[in-house]
Protein backbone atom coordinates (compact mmCIF):
# COMPACT_ATOMS: atom_id res chain seq x y z
CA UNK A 1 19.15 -35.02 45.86
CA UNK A 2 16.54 -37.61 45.30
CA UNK A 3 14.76 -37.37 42.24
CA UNK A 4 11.70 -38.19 41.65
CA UNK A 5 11.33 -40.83 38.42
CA UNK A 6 7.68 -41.38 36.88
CA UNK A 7 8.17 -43.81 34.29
CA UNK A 8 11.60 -46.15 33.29
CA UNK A 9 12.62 -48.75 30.91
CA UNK A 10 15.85 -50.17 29.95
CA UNK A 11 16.47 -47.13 27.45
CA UNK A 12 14.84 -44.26 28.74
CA UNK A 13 13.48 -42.60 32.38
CA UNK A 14 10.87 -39.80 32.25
CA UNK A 15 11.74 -37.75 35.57
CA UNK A 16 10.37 -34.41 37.61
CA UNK A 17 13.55 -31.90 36.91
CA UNK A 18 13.74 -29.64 40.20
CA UNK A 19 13.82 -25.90 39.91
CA UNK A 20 17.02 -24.76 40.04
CA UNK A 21 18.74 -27.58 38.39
CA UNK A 22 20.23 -27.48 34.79
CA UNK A 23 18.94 -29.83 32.56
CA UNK A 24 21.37 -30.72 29.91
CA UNK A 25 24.22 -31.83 32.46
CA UNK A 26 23.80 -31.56 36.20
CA UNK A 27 20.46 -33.54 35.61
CA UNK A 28 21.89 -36.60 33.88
CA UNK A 29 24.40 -36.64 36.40
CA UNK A 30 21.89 -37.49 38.75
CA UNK A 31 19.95 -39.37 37.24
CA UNK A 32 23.27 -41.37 36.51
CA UNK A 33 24.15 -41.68 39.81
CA UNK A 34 20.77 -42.46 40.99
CA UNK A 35 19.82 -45.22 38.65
CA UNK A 36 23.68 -46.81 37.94
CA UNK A 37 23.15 -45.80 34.31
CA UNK A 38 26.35 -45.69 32.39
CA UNK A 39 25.11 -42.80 30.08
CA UNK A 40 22.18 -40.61 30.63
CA UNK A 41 21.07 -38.71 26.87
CA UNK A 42 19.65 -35.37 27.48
CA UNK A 43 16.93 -35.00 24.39
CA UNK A 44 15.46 -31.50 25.08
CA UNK A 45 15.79 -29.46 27.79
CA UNK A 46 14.25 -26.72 30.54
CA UNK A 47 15.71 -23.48 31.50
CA UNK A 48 17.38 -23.99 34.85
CA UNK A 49 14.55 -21.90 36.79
CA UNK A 50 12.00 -24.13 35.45
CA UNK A 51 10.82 -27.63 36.83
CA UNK A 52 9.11 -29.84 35.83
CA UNK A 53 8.48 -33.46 33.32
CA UNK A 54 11.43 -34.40 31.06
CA UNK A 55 12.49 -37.91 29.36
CA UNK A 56 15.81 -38.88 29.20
CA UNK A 57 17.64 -41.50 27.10
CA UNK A 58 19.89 -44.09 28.25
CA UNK A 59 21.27 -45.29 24.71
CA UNK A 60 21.93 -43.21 21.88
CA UNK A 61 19.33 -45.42 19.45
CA UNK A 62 17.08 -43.77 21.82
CA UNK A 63 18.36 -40.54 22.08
CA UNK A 64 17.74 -40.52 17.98
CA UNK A 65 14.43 -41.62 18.16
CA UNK A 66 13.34 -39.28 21.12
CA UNK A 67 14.86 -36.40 19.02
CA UNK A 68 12.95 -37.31 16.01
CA UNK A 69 9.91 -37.22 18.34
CA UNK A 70 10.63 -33.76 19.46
CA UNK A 71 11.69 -32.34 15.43
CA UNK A 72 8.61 -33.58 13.84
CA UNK A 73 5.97 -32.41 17.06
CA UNK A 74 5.34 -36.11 18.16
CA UNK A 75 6.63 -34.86 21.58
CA UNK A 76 3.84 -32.86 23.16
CA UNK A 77 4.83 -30.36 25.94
CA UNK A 78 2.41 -28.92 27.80
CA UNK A 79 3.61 -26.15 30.43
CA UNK A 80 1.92 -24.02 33.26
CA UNK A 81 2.37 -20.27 34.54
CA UNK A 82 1.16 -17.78 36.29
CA UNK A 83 1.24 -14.23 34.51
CA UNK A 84 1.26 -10.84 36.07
CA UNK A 85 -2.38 -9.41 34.36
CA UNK A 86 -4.85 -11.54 32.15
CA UNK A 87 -3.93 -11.71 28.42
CA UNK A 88 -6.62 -9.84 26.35
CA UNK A 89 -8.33 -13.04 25.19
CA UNK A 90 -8.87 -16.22 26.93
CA UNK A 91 -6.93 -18.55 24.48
CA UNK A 92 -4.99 -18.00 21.57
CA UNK A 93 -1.93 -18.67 19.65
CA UNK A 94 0.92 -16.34 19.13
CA UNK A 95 3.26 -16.49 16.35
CA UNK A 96 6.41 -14.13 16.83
CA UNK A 97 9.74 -13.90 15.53
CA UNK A 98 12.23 -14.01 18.52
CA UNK A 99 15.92 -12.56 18.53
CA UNK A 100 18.25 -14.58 21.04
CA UNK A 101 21.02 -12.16 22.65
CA UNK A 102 23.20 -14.76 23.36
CA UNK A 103 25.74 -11.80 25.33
CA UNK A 104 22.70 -11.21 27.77
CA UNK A 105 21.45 -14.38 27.64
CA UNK A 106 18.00 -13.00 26.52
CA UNK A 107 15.58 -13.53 23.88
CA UNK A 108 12.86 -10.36 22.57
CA UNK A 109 10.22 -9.76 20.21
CA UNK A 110 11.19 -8.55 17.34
CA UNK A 111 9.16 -7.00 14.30
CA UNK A 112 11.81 -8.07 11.17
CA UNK A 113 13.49 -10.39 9.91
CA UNK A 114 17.22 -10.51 10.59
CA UNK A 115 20.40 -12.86 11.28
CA UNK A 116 19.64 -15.01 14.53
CA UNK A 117 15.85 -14.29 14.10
CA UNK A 118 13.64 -17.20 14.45
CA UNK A 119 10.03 -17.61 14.24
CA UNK A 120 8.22 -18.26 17.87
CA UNK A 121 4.55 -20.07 18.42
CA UNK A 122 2.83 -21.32 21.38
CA UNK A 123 -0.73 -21.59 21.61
CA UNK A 124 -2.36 -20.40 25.53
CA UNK A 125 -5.43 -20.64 27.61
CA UNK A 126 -6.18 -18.50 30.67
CA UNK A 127 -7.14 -21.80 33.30
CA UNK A 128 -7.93 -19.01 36.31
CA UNK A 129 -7.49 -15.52 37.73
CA UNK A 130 -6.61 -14.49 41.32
CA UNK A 131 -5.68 -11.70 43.42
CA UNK A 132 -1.79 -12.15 44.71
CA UNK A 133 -0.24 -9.57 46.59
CA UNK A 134 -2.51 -6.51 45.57
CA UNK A 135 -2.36 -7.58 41.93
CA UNK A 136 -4.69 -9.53 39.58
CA UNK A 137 -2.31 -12.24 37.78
CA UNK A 138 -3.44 -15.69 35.73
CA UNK A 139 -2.88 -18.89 36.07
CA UNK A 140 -2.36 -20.14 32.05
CA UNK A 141 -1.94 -23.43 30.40
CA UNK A 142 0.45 -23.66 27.24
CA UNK A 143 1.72 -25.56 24.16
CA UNK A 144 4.81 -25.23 22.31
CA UNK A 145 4.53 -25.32 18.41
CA UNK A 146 7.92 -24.12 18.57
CA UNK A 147 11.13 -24.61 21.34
CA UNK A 148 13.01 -21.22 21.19
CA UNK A 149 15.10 -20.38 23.98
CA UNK A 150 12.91 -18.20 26.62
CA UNK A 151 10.44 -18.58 23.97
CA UNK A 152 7.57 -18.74 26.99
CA UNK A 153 8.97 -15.80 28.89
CA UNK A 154 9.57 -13.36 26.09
CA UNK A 155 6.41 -13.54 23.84
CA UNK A 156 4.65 -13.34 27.26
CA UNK A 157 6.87 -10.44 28.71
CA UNK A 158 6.47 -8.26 25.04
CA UNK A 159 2.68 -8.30 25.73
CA UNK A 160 2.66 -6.84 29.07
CA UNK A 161 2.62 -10.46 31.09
CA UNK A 162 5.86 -11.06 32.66
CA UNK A 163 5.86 -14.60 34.72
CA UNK A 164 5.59 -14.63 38.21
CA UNK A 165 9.49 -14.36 39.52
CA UNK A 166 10.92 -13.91 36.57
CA UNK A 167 13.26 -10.96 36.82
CA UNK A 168 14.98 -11.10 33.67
CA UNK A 169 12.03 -10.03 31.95
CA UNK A 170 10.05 -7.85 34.30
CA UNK A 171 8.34 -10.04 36.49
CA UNK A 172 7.23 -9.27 40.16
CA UNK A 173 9.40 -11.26 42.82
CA UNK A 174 8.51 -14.68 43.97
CA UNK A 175 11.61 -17.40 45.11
CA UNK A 176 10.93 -19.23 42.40
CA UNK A 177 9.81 -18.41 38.59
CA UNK A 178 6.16 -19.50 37.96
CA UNK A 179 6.34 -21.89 34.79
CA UNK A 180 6.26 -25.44 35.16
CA UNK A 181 6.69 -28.83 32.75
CA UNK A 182 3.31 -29.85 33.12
CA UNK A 183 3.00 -32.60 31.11
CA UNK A 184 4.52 -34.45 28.65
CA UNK A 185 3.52 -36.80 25.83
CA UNK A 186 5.55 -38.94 23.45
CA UNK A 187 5.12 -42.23 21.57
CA UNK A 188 6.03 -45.29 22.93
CA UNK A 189 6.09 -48.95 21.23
CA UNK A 190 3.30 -47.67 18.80
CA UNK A 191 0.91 -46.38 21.80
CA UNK A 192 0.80 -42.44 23.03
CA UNK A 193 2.63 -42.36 26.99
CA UNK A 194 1.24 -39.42 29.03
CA UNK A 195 3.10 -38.12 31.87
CA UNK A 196 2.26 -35.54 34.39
CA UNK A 197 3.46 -33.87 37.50
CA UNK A 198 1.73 -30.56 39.63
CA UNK A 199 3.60 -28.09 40.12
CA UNK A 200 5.17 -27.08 43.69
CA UNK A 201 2.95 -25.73 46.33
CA UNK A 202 4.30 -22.48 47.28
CA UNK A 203 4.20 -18.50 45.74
CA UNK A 204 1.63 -18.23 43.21
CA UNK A 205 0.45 -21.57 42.86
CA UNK A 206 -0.81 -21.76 45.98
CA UNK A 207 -3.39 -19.18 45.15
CA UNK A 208 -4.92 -21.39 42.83
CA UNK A 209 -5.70 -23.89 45.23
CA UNK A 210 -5.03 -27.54 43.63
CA UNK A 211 -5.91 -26.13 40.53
CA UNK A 212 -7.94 -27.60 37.87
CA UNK A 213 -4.48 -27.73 35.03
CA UNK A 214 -6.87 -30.22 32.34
């Protein structure tokens, strides 16, 4: 598999992850075996069904600083999805608490505090709005204030808009889930690096035409 690299220096490579491809291991393999690297420092990381931008460190001094990045919100990640339904208002921000069930591998909304509770924010905007299949679904631009596991598919899912192909939580079929790593921003020798990448052409994208993602 040939991946596709955007950006690389000698201690980091900002890459488009495939769908289907885990991120914290099978990726750096790759990109290991692709670009000779010796190591290959994962530094955050996409659920397997979504593709998309991610950096990647190839030292650990790196690795530290790109995690620092991403702890104190210096790392912007922007992502794209299309939603079954449009969300009530055309932009927003949603602050939930989330319970990860790590048995079923599944995060929900959650209305107390508890043990493995963890408070969930992204902030949205509804980009366009299309007919697919019968039924009237968005296409929606976010930003994470917060990286809980599913955190995009849950708080979506509790308020009645389940991504595109996403089964686990109630979304219609497609062969591929419908959120995408759309862009990514970190620092980078003092000056703000932005990196983008569109997301595939097929299912509900396409229905969008190019789409218009700034």
């Amino acid at each position: 598999m040939e991946l596709t690299i955007l950006y690389e220096t000698d201690d980091k490579v900002v890459c488009i992850k495939p769908q289907g491809v885990e991120s914290e291991h099978q990726l750096p393999a790759l990109l290991r075996e692709q670009l000779g690297c010796s190591a290959v420092y994962p530094v955050h990381r996409l659920d397997k069904e979504t593709g998309g931008v991610m950096v990647f460190a190839k030292t650990k001094s790196a690795a530290a600083e790109l995690s620092r990045q991403a702890q104190d919100d210096r790392m912007q990640k922007t992502y794209l999805a299309v939603v079954n339904g449009i969300p009530k208002e055309p932009r927003g921000r949603w602050e939930d608490l989330l319970f990860r069930d790590r048995t079923k591998n599944k995060s929900y909304v959650v209305k107390r505090e508890r043990k493995g509770v963890k408070t969930a924010s992204l902030s949205y905007e509804v980009l366009a709005e299309a007919r697919l299949n019968e039924q009237i679904v968005s296409l929606v631009r976010i930003t994470l204030h917060t990286g809980r596991t599913h955190q995009i598919r849950a708080q979506f899912s509790a308020r009645g808009h389940s991504l595109l192909g996403d089964r686990r939580y109630g979304g219609t079929a497609a062969s591929n889930m419908a959120l995408w790593a759309y862009q990514l921003c970190l620092e980078e020798q003092g000056e703000k690096k932005s990196f983008t990448a569109a997301p595939p052409p097929e299912d509900g994208w396409t229905v969008f035409g190019n789409g218009n993602f700034e």
